[in-house]
Protein backbone atom coordinates (compact mmCIF):
# COMPACT_ATOMS: atom_id res chain seq x y z
CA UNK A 1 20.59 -2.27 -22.49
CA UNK A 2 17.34 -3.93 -21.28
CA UNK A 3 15.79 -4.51 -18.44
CA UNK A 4 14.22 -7.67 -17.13
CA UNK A 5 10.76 -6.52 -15.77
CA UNK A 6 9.38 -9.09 -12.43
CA UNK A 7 6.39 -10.95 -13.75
CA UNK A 8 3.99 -10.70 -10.78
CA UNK A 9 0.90 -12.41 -10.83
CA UNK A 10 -1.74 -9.37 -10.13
CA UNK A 11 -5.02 -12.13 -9.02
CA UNK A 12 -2.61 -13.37 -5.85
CA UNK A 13 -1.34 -9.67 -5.18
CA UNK A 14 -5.28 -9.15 -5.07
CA UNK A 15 -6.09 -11.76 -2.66
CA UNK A 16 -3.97 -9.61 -0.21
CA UNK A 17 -6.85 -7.46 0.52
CA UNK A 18 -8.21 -7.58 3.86
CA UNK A 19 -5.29 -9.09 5.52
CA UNK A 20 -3.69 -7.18 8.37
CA UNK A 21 -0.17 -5.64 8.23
CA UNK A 22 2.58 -3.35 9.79
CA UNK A 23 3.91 -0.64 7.92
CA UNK A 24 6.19 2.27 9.29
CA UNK A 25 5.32 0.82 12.99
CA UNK A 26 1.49 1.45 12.73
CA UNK A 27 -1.38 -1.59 11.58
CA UNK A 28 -2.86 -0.80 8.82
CA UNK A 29 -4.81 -3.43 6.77
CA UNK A 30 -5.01 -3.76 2.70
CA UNK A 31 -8.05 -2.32 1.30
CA UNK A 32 -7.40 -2.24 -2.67
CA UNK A 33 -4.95 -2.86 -5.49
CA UNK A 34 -4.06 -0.59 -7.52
CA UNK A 35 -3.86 -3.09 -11.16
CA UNK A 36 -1.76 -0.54 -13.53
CA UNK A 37 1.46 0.08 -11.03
CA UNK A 38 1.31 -2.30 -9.40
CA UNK A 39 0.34 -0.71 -5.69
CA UNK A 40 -0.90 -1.60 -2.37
CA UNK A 41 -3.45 0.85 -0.39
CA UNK A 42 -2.74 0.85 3.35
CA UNK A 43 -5.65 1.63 5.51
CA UNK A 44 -4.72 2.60 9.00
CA UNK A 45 -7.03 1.82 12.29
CA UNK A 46 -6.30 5.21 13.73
CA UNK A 47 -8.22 8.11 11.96
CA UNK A 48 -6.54 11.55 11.01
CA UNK A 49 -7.90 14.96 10.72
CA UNK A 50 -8.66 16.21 7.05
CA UNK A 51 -8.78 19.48 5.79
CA UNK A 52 -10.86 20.63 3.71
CA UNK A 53 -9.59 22.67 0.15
CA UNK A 54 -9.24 25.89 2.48
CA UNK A 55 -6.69 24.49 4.68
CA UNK A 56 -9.55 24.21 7.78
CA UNK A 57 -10.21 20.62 9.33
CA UNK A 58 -13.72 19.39 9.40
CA UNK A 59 -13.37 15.62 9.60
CA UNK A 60 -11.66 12.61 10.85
CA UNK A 61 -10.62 10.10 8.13
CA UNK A 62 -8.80 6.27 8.44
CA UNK A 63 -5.10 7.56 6.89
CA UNK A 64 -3.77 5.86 3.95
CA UNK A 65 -0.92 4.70 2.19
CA UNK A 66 0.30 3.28 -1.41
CA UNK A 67 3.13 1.27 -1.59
CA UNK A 68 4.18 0.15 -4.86
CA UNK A 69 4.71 -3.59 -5.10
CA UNK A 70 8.05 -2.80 -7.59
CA UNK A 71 10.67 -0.78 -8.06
CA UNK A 72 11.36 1.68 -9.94
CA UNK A 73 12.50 -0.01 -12.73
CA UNK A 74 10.17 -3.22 -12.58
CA UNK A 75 13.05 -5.84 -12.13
CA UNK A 76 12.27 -6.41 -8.11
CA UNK A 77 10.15 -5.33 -5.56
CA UNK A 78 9.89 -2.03 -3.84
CA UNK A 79 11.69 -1.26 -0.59
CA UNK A 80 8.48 -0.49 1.23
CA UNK A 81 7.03 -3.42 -0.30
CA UNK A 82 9.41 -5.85 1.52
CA UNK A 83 9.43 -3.73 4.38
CA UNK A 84 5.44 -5.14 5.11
CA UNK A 85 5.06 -7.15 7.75
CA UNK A 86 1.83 -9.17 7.72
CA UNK A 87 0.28 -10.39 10.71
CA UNK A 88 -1.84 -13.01 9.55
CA UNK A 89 0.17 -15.38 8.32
């Protein structure tokens, strides 16, 4: 049995980067592709608190997400792909 992998053009998933979009009910806006998985990295306006390798929190950072652009199995796009809402469209 085979499966049909979704051909995905990765230089047009790319020129998502920078644009603005909701995720889970917070903004977040696209600051890289990930090329092998495909994946999207989420970067959120509101900062978190980080700890450090001890468990002990030092910092604030911008939290972040990846959300594949396909399924498991390659044939379709992810669930929290299509569950992106962009904003400046």
């Amino acid at each position: 049995m085979t499966t049909n992998t979704l051909a995905i053009d990765i230089d047009k998933i790319r020129d998502l980067i920078g644009r603005h979009v909701v995720y889970k009910g917070t903004e977040y806006v696209i600051v890289e592709v990930l090329d092998q998985a495909p994946a999207l990295v989420l970067e959120a306006r509101d900062t978190v608190i980080q700890a450090d390798q001890h468990g002990e929190a030092h910092r604030r950072v911008p939290n972040t997400e990846t959300v594949p652009v396909l399924n498991s199995h390659g044939n379709g796009y992810s669930l929290a792909y299509l569950n992106i809402h962009f904003l400046d469209e």
